[in-house]
PDB file of N, CA and C in Angstrom:
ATOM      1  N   UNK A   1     118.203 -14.184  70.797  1.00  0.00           N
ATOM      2  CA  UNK A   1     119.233 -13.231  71.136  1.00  0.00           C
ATOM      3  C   UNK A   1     120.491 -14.018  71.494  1.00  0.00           C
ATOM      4  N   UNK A   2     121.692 -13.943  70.721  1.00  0.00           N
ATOM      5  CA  UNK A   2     123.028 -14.224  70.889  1.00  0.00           C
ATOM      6  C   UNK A   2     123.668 -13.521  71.844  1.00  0.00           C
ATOM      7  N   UNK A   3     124.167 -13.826  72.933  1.00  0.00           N
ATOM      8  CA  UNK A   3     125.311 -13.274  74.155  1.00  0.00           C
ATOM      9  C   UNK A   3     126.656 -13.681  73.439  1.00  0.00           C
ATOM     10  N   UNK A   4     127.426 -13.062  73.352  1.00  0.00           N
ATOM     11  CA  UNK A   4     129.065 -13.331  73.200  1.00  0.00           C
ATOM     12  C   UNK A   4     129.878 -12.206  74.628  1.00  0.00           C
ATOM     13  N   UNK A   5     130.902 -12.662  74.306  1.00  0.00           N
ATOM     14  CA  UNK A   5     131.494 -11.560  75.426  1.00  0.00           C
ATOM     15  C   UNK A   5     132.581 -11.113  74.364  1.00  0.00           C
ATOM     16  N   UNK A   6     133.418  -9.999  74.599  1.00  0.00           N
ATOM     17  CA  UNK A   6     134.129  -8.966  73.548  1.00  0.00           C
ATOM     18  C   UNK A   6     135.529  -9.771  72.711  1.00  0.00           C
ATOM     19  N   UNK A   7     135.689 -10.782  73.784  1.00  0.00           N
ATOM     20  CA  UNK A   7     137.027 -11.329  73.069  1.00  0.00           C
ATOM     21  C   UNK A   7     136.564 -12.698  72.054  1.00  0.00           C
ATOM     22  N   UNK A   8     135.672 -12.885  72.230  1.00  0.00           N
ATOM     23  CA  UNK A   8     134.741 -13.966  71.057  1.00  0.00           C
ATOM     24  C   UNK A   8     133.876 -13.056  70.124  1.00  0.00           C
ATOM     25  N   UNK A   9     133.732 -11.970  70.071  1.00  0.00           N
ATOM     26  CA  UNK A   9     133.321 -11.071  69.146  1.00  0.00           C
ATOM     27  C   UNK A   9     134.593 -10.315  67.911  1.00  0.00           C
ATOM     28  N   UNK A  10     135.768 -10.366  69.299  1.00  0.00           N
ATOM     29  CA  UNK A  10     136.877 -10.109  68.163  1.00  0.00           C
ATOM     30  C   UNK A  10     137.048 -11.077  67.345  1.00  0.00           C
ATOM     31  N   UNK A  11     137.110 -12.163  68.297  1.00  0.00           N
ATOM     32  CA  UNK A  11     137.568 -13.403  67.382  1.00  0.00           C
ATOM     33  C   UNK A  11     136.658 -13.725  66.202  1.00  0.00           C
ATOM     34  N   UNK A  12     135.301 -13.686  65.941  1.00  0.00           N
ATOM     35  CA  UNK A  12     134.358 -14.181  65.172  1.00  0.00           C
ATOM     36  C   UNK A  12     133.270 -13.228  64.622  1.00  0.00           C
ATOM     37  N   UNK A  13     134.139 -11.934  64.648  1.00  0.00           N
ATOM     38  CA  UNK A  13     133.155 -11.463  64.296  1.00  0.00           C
ATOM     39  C   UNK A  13     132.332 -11.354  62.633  1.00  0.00           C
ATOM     40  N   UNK A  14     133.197 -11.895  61.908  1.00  0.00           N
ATOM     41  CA  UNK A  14     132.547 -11.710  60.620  1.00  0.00           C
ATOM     42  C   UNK A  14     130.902 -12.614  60.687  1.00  0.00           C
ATOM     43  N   UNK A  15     131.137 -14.207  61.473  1.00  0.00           N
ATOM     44  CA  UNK A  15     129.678 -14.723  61.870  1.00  0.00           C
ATOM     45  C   UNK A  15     129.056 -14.461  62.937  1.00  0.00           C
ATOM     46  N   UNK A  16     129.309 -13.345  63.944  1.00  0.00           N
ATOM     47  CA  UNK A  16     128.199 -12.358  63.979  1.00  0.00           C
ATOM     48  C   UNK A  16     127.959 -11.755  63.016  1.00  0.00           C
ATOM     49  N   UNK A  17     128.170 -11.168  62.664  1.00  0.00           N
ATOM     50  CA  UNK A  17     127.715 -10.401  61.597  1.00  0.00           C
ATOM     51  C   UNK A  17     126.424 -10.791  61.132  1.00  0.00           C
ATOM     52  N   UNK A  18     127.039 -12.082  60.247  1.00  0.00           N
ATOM     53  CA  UNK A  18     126.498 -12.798  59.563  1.00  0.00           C
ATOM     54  C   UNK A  18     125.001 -13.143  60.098  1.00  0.00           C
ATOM     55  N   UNK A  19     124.948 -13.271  61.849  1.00  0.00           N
ATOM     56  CA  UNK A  19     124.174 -13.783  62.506  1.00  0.00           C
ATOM     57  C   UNK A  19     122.737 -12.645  62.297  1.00  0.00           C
ATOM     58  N   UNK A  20     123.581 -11.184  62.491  1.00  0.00           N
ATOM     59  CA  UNK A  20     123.079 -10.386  62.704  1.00  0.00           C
ATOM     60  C   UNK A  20     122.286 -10.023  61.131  1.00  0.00           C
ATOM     61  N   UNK A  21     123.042 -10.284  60.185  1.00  0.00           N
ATOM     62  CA  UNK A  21     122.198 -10.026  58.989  1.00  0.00           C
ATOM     63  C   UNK A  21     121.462 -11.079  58.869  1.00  0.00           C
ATOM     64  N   UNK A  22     120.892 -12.138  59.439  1.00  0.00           N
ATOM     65  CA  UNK A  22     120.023 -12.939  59.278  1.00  0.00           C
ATOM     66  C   UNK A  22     118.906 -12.706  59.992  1.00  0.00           C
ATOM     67  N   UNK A  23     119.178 -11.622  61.068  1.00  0.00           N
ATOM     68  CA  UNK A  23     117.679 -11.016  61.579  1.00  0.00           C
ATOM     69  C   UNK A  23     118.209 -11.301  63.303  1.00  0.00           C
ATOM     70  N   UNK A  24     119.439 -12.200  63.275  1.00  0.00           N
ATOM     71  CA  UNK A  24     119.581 -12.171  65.082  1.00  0.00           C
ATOM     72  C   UNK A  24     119.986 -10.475  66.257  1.00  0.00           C
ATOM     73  N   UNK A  25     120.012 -10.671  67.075  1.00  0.00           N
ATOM     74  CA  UNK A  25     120.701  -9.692  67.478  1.00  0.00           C
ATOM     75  C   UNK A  25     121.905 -10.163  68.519  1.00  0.00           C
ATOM     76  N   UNK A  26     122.833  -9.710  68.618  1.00  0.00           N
ATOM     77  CA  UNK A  26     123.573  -9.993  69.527  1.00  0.00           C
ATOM     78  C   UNK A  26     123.769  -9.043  71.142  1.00  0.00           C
ATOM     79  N   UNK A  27     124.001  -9.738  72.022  1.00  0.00           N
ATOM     80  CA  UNK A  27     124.627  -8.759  73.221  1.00  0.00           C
ATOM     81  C   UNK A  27     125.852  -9.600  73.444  1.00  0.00           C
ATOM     82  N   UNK A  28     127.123  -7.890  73.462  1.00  0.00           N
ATOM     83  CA  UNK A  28     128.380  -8.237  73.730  1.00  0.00           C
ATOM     84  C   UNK A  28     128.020  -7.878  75.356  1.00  0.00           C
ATOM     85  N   UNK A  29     129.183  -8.788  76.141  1.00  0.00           N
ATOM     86  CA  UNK A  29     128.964  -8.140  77.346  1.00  0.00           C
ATOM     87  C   UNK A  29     131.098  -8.703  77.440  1.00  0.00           C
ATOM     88  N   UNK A  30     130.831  -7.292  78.941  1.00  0.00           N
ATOM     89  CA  UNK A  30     132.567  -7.707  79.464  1.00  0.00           C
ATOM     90  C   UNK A  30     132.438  -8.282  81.273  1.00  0.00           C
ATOM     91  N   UNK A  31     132.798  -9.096  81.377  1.00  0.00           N
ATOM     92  CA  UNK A  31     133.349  -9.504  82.994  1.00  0.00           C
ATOM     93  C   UNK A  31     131.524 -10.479  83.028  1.00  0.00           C
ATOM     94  N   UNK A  32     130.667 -10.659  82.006  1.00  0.00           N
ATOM     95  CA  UNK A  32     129.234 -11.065  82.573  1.00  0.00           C
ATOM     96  C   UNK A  32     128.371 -10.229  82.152  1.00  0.00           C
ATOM     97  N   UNK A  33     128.626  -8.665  81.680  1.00  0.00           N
ATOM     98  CA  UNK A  33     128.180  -7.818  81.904  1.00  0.00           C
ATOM     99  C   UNK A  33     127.441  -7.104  80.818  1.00  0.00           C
ATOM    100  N   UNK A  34     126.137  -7.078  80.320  1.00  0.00           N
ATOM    101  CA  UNK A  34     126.175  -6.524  78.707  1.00  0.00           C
ATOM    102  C   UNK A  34     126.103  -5.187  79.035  1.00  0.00           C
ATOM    103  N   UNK A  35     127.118  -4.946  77.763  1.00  0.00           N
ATOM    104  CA  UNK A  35     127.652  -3.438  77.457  1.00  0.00           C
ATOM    105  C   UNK A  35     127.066  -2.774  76.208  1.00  0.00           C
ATOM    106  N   UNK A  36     127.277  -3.693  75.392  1.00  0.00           N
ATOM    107  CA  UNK A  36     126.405  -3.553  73.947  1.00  0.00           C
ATOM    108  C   UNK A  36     125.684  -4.301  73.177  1.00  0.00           C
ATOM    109  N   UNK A  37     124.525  -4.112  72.227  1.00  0.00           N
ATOM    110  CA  UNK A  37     123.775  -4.643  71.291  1.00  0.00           C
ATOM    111  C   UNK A  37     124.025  -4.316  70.022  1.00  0.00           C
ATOM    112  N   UNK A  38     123.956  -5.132  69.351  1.00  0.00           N
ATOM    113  CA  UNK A  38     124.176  -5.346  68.040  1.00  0.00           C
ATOM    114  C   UNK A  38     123.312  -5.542  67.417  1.00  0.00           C
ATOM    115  N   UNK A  39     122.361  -4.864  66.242  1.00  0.00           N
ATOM    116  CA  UNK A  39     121.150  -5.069  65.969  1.00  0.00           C
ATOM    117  C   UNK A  39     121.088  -5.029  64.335  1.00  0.00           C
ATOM    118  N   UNK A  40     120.181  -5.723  64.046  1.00  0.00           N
ATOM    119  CA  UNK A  40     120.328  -5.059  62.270  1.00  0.00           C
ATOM    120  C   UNK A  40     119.795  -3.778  61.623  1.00  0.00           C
ATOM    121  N   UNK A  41     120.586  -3.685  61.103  1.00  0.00           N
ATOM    122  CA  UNK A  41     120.609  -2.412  60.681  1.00  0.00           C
ATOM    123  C   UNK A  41     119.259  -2.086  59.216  1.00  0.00           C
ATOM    124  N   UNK A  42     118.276  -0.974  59.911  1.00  0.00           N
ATOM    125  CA  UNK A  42     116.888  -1.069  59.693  1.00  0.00           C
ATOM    126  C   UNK A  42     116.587   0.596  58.497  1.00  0.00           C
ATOM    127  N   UNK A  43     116.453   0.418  57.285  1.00  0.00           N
ATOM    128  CA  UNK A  43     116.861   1.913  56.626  1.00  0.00           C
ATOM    129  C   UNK A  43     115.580   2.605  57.182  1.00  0.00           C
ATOM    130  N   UNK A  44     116.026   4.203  57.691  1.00  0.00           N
ATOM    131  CA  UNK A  44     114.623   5.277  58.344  1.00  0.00           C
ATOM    132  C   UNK A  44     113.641   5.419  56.888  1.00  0.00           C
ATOM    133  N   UNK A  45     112.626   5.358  57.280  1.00  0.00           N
ATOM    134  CA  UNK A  45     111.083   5.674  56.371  1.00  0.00           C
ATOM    135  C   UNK A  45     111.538   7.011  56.052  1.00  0.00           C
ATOM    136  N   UNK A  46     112.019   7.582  54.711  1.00  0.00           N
ATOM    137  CA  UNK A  46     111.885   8.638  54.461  1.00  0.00           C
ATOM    138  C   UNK A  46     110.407   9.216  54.061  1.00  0.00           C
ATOM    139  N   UNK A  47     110.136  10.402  54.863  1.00  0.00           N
ATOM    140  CA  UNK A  47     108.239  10.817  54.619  1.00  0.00           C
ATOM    141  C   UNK A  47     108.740  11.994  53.470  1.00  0.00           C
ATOM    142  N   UNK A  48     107.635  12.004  52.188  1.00  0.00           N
ATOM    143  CA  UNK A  48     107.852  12.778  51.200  1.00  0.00           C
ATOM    144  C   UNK A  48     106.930  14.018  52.084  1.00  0.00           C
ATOM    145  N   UNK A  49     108.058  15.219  51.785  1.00  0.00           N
ATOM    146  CA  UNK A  49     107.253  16.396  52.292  1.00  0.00           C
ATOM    147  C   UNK A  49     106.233  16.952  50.959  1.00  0.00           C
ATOM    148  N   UNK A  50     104.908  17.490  51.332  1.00  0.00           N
ATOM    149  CA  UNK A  50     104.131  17.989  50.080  1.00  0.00           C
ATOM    150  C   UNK A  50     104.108  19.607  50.389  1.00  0.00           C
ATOM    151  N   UNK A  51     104.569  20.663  49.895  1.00  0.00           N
ATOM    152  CA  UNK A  51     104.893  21.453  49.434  1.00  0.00           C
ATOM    153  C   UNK A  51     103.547  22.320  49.502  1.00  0.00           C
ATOM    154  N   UNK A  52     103.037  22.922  50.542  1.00  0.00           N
ATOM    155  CA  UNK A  52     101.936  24.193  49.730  1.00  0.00           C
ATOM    156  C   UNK A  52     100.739  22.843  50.623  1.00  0.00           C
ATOM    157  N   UNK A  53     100.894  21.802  51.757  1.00  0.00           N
ATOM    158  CA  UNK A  53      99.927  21.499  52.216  1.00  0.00           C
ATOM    159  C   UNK A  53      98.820  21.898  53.438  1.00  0.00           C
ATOM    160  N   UNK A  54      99.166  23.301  53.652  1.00  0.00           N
ATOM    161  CA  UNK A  54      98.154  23.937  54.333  1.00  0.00           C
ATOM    162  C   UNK A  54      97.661  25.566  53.396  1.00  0.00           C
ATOM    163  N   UNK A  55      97.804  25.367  52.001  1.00  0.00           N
ATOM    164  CA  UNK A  55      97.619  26.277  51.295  1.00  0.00           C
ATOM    165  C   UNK A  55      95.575  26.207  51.434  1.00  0.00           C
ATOM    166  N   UNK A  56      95.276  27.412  51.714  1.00  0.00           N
ATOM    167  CA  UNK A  56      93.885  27.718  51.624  1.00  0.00           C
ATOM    168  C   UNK A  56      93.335  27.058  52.518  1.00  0.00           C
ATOM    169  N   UNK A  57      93.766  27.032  54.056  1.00  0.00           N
ATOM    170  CA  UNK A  57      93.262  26.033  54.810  1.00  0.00           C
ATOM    171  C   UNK A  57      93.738  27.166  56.160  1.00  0.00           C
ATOM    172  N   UNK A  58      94.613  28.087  56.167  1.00  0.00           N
ATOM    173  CA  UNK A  58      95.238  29.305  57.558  1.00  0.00           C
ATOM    174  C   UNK A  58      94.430  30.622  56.551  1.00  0.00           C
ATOM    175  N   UNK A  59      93.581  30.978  57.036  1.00  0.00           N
ATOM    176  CA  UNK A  59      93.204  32.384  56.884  1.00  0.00           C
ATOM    177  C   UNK A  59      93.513  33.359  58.211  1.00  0.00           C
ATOM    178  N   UNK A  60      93.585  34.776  58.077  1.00  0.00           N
ATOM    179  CA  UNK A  60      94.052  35.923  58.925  1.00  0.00           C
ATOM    180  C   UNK A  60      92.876  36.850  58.938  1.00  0.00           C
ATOM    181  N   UNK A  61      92.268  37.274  60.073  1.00  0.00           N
ATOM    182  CA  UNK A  61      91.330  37.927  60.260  1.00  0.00           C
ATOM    183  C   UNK A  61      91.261  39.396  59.614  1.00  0.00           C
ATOM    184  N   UNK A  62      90.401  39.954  58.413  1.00  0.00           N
ATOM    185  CA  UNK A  62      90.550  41.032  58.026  1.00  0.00           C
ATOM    186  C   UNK A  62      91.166  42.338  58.216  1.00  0.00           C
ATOM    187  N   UNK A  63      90.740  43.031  59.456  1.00  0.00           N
ATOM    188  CA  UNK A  63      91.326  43.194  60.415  1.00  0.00           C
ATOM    189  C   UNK A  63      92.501  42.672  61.070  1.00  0.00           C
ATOM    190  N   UNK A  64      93.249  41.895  61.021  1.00  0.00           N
ATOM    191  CA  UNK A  64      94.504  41.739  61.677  1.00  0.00           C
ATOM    192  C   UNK A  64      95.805  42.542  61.668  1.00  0.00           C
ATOM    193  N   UNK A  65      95.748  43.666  60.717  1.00  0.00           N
ATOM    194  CA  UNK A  65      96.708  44.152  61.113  1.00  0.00           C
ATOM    195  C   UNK A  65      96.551  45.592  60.789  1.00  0.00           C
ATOM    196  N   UNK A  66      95.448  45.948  61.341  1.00  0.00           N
ATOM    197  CA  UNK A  66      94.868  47.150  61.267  1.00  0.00           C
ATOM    198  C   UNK A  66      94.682  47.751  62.507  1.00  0.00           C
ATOM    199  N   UNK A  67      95.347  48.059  62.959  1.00  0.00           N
ATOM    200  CA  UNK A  67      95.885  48.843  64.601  1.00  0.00           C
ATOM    201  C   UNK A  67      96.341  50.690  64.474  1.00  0.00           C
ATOM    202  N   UNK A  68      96.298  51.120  65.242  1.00  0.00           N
ATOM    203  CA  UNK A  68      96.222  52.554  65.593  1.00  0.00           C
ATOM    204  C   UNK A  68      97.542  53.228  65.718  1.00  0.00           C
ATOM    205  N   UNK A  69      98.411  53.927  65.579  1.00  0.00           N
ATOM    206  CA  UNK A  69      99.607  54.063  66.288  1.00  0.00           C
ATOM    207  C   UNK A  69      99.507  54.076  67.947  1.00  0.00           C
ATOM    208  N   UNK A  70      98.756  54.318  68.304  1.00  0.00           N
ATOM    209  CA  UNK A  70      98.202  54.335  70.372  1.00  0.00           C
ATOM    210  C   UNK A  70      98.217  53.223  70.447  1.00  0.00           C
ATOM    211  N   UNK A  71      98.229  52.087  69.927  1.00  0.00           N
ATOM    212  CA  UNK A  71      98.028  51.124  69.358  1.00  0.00           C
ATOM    213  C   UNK A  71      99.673  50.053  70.288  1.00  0.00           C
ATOM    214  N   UNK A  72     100.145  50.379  69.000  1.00  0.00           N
ATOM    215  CA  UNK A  72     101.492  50.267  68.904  1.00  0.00           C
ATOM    216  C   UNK A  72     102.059  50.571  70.065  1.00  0.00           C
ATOM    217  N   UNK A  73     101.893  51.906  70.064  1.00  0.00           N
ATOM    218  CA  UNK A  73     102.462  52.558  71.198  1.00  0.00           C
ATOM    219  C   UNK A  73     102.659  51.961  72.446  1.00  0.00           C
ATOM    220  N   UNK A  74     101.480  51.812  72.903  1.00  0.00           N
ATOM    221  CA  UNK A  74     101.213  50.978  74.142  1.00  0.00           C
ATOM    222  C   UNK A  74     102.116  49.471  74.635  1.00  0.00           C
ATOM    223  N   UNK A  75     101.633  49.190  73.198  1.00  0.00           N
ATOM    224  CA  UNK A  75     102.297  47.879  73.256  1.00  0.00           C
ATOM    225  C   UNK A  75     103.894  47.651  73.347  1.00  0.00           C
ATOM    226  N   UNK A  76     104.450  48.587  72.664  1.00  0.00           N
ATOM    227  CA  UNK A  76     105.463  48.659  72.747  1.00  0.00           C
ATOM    228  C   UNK A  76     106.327  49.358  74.296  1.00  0.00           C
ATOM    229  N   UNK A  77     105.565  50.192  74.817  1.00  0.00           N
ATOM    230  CA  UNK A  77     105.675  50.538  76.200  1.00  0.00           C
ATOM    231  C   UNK A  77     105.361  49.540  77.520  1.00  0.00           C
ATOM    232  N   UNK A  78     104.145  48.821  77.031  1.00  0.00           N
ATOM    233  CA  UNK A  78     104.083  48.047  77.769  1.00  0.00           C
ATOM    234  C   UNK A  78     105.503  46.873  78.710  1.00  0.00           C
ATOM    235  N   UNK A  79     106.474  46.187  77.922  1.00  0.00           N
ATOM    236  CA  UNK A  79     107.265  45.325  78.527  1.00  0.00           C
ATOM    237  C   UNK A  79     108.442  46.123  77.681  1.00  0.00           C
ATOM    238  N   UNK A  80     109.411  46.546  78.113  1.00  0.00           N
ATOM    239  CA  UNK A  80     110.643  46.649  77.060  1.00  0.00           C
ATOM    240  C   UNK A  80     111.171  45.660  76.878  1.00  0.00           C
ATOM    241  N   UNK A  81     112.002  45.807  75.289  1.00  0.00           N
ATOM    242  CA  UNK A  81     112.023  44.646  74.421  1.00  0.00           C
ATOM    243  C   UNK A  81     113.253  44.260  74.777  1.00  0.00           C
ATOM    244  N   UNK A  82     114.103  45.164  75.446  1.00  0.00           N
ATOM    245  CA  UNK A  82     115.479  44.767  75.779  1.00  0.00           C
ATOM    246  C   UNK A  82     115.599  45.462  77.198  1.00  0.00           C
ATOM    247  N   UNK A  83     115.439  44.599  78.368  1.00  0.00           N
ATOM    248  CA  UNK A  83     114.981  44.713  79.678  1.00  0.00           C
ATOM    249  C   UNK A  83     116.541  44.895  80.600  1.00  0.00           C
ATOM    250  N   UNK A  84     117.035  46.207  81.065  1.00  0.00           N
ATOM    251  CA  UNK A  84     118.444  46.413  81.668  1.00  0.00           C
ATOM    252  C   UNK A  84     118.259  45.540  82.667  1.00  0.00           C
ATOM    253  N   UNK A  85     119.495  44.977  82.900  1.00  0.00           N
ATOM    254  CA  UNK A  85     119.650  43.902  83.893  1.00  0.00           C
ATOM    255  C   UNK A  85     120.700  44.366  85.335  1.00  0.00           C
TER     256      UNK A  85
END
């Protein structure tokens, strides 16, 4: 790990850079102080999405949506859906 402080980073920075594309990392710091890291720059793992991969694998109970209007009713009485404040 390379320390520079900000006014030797202005000055040189193309070999940081350089440092940094060789796998180093740098910390700038100001007054002593590190403020920032400089790291190489790493491309994100794009994950291929597969399309249809929980197909035939979520089933719904025959019955699931075979309810009563009393049914409904209730339920819908139970909590109102838009509660006056």
């Amino acid at each position: 790990m390379v320390h520079a402080n900000i006014y030797e980073a202005k000055t040189h920075l193309s070999k940081l850079i350089a440092q940094v594309e060789a796998g180093e990392e740098i910390v700038l710091s100001r007054s002593g102080k590190p403020v920032a890291r400089i790291i190489p720059w790493i491309e994100p793992v794009q994950s291929i999405r597969k399309l249809g991969a929980l197909a035939g694998k979520i089933e719904e109970a025959p019955d699931a949506w075979d309810f009563d209007q009393d049914d409904l009713s209730s339920l819908m009485a139970a909590e109102p859906l838009f509660p006056q404040t």
